[in-house]
PDB file of N, CA and C in Angstrom:
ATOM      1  N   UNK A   1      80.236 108.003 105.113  1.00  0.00           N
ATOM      2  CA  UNK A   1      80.671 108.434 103.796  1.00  0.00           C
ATOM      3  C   UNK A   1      81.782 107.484 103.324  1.00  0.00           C
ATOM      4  N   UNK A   2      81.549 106.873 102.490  1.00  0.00           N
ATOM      5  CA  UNK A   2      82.461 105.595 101.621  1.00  0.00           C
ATOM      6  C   UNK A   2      83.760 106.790 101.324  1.00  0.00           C
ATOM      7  N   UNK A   3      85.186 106.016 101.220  1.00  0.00           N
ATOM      8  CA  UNK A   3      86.439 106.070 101.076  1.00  0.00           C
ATOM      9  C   UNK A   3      86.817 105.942  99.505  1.00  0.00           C
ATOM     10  N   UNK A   4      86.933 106.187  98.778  1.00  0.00           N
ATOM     11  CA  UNK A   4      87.479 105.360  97.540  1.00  0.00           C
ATOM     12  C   UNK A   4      89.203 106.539  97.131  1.00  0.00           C
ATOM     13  N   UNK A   5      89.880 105.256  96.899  1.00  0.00           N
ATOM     14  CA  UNK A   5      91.203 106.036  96.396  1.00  0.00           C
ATOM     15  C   UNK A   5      91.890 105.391  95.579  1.00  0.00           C
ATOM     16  N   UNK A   6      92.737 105.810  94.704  1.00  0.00           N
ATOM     17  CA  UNK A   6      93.734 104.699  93.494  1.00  0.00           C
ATOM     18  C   UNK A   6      94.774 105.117  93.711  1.00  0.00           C
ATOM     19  N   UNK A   7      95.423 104.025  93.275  1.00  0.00           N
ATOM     20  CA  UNK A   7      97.399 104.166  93.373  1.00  0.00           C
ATOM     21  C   UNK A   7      97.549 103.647  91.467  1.00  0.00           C
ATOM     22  N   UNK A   8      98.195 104.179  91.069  1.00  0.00           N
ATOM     23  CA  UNK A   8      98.822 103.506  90.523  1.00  0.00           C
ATOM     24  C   UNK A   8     100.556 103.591  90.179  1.00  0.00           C
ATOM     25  N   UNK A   9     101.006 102.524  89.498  1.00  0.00           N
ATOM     26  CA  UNK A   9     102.619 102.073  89.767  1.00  0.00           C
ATOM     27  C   UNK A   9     102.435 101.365  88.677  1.00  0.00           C
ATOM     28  N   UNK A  10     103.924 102.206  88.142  1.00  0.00           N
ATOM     29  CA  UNK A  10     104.914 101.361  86.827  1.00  0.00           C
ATOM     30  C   UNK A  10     106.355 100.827  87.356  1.00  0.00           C
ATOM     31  N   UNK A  11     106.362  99.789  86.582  1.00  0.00           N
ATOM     32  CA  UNK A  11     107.784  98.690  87.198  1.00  0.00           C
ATOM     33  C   UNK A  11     108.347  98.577  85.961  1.00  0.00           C
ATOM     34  N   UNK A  12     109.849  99.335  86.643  1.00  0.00           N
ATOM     35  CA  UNK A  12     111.298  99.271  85.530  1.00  0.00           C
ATOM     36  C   UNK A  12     112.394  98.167  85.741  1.00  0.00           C
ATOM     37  N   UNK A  13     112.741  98.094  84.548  1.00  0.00           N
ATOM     38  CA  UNK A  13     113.812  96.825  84.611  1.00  0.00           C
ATOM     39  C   UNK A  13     114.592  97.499  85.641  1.00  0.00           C
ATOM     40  N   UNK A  14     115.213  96.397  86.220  1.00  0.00           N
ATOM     41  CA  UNK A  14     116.227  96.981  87.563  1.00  0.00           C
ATOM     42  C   UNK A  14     117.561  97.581  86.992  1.00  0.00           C
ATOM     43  N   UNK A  15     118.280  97.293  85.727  1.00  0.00           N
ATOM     44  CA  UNK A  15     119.527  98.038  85.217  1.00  0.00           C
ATOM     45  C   UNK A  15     118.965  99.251  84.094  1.00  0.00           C
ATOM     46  N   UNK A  16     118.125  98.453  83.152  1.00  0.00           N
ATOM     47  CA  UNK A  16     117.768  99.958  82.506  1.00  0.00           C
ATOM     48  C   UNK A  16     116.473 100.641  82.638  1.00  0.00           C
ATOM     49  N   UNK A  17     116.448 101.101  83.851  1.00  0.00           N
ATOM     50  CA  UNK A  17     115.627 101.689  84.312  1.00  0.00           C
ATOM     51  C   UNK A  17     114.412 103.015  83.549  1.00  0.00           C
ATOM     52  N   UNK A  18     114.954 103.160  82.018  1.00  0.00           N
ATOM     53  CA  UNK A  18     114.043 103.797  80.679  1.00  0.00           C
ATOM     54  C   UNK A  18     113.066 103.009  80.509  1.00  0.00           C
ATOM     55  N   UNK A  19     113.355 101.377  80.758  1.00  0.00           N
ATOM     56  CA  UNK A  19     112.545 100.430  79.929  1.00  0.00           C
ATOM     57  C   UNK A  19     111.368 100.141  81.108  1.00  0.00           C
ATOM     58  N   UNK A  20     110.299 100.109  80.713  1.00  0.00           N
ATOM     59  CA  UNK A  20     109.311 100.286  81.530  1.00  0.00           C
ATOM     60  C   UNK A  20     108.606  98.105  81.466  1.00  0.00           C
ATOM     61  N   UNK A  21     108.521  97.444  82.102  1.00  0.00           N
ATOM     62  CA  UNK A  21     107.858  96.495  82.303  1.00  0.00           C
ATOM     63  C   UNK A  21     106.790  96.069  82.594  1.00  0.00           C
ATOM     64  N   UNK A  22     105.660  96.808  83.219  1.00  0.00           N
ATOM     65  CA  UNK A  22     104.209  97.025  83.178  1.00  0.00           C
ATOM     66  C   UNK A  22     104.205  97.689  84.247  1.00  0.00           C
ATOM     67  N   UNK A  23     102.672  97.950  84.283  1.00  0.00           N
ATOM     68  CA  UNK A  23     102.134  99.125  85.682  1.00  0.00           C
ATOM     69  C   UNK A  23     100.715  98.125  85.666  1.00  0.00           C
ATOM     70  N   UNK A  24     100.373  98.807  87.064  1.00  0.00           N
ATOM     71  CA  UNK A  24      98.996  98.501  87.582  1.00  0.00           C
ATOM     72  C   UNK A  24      98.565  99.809  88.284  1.00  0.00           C
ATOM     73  N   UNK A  25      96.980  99.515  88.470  1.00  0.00           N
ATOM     74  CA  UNK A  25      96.234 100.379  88.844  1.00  0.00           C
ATOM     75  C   UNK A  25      95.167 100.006  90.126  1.00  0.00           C
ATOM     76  N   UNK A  26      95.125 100.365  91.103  1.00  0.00           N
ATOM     77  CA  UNK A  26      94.344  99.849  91.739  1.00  0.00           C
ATOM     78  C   UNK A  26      93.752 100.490  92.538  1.00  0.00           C
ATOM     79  N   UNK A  27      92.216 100.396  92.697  1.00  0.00           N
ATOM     80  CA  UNK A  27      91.218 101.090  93.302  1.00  0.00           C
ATOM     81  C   UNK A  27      90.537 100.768  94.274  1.00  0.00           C
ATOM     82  N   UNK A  28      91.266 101.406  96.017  1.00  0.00           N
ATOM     83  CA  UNK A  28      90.296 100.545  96.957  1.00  0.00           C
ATOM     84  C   UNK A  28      88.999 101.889  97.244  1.00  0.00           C
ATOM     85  N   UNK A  29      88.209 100.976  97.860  1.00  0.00           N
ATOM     86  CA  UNK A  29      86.606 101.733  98.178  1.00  0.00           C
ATOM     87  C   UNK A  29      86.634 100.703  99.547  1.00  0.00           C
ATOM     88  N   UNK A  30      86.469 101.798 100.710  1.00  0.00           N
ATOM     89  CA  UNK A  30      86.048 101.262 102.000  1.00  0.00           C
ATOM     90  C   UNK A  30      84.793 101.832 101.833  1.00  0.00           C
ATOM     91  N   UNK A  31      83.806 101.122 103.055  1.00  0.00           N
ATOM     92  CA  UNK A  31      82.455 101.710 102.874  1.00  0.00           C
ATOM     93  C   UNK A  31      81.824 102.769 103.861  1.00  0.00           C
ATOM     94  N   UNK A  32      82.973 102.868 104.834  1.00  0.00           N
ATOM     95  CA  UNK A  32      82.598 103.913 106.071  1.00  0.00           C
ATOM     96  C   UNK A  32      84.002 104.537 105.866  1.00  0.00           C
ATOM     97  N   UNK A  33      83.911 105.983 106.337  1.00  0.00           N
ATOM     98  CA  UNK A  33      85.055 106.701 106.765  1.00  0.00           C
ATOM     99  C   UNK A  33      85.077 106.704 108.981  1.00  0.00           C
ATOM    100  N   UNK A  34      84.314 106.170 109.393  1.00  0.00           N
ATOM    101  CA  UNK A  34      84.260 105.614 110.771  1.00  0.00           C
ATOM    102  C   UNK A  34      83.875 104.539 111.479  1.00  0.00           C
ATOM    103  N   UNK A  35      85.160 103.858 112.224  1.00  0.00           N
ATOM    104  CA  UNK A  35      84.726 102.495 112.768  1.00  0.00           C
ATOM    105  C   UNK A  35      84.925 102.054 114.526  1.00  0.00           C
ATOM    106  N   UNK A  36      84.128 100.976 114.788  1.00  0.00           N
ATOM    107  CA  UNK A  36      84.255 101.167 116.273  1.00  0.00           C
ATOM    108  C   UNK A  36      85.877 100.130 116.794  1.00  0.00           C
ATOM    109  N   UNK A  37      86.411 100.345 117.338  1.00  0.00           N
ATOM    110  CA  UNK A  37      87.587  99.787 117.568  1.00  0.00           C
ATOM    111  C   UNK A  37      86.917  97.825 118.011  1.00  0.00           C
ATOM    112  N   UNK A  38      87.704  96.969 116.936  1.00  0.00           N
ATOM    113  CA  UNK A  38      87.272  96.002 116.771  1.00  0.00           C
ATOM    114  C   UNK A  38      86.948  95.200 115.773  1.00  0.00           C
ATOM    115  N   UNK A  39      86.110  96.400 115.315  1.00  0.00           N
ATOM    116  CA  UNK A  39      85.067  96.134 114.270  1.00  0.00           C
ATOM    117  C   UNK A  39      86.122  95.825 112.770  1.00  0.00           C
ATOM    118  N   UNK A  40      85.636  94.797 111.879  1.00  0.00           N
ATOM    119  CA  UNK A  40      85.718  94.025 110.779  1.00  0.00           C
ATOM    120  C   UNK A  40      85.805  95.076 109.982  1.00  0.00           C
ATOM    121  N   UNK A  41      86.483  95.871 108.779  1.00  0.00           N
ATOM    122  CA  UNK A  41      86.340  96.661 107.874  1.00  0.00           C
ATOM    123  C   UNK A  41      86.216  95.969 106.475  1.00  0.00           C
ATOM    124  N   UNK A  42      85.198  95.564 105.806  1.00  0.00           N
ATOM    125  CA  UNK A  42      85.323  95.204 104.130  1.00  0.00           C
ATOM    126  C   UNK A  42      85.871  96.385 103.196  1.00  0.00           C
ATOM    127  N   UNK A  43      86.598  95.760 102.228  1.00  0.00           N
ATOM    128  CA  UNK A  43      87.317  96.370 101.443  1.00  0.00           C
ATOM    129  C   UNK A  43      87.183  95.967 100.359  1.00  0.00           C
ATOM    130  N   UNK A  44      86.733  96.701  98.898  1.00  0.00           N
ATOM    131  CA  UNK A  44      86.865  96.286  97.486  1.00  0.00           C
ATOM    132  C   UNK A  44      88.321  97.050  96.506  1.00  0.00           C
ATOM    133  N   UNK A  45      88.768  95.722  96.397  1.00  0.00           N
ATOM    134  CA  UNK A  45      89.528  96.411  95.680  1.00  0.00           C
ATOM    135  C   UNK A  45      89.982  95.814  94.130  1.00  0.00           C
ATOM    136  N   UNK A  46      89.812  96.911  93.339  1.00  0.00           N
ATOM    137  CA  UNK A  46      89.644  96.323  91.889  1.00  0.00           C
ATOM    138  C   UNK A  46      91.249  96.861  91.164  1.00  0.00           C
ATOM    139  N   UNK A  47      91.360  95.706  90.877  1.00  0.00           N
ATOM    140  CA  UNK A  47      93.702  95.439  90.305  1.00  0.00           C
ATOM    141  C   UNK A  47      93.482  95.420  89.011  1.00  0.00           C
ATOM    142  N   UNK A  48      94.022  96.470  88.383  1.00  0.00           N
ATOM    143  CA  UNK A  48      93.955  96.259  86.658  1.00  0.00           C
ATOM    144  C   UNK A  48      95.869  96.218  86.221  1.00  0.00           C
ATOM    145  N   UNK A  49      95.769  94.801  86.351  1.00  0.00           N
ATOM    146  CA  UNK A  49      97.581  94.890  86.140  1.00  0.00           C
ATOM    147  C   UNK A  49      98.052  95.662  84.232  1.00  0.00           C
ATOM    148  N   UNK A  50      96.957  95.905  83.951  1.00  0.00           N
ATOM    149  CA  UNK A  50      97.868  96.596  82.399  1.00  0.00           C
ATOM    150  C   UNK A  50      98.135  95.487  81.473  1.00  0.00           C
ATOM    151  N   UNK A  51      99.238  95.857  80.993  1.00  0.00           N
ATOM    152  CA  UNK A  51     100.348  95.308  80.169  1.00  0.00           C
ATOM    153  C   UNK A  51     101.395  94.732  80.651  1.00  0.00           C
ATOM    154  N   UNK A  52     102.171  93.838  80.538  1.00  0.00           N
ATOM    155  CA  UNK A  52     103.249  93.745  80.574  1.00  0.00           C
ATOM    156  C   UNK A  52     103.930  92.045  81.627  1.00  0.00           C
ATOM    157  N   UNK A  53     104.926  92.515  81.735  1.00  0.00           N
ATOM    158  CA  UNK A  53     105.418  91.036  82.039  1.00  0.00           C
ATOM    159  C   UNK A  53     105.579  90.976  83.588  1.00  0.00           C
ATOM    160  N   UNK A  54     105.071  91.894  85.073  1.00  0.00           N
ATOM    161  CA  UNK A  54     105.370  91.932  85.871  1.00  0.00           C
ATOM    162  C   UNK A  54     103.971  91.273  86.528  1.00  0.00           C
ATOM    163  N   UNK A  55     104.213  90.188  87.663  1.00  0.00           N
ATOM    164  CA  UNK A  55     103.286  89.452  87.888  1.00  0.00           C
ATOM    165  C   UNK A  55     102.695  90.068  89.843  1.00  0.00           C
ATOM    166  N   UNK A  56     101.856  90.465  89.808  1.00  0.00           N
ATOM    167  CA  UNK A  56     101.581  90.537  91.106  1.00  0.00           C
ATOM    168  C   UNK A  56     101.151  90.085  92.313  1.00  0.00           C
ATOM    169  N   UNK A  57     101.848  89.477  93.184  1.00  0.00           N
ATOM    170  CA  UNK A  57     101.496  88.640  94.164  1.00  0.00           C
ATOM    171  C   UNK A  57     101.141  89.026  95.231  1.00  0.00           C
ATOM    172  N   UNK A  58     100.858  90.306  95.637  1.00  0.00           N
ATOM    173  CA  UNK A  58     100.712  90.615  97.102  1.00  0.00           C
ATOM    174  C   UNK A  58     100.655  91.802  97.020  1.00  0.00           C
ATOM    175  N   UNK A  59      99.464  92.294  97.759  1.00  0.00           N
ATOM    176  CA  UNK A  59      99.457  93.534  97.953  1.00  0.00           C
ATOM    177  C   UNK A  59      98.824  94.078  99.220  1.00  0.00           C
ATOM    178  N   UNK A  60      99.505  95.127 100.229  1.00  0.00           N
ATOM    179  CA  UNK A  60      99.932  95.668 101.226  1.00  0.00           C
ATOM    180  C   UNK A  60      98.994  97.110 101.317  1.00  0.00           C
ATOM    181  N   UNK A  61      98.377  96.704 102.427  1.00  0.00           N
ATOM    182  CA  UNK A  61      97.225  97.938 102.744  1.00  0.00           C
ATOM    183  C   UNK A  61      97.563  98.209 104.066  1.00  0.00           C
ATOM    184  N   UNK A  62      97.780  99.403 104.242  1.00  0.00           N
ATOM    185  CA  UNK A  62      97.918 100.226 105.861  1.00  0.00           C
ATOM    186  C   UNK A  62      97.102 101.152 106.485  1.00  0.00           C
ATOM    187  N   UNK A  63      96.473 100.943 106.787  1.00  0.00           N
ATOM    188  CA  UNK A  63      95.217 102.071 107.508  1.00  0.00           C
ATOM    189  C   UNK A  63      95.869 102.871 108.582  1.00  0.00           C
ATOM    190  N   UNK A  64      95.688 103.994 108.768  1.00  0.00           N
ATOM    191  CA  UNK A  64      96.103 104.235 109.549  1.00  0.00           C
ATOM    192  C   UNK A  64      95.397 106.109 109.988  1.00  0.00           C
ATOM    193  N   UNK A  65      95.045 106.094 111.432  1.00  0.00           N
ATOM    194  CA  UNK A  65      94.084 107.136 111.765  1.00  0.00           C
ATOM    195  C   UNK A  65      94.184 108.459 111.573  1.00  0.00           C
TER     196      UNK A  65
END
């Protein structure tokens, strides 16, 4: 049974923290909810950065059992 879940996150100026600078949205889909220890997991994951002026360089996935 495939996994699918979204996060999404808005980024505020660091002093005036009202003023909003963009958000993203992002949707991963694994394709098994069980794997054999070893084994390769593919991952899709689709980044809709929005609006705004915040640039995204990296993004941090933790699996965990």
């Amino acid at each position: 049974k495939p996994i699918v879940m979204a996060v999404q996150e808005a980024f505020h100026h660091r002093f005036a923290v009202w003023k909003q600078l963009g958000s993203m949205e992002a949707r991963v889909k694994i394709p098994s909810d069980a794997f054999a220890p070893g084994e390769s997991i593919k991952l899709n994951i689709d980044l809709d950065q929005g609006s705004g002026s915040v640039e995204i360089t990296k993004i941090i996935l933790n699996l965990q059992q």
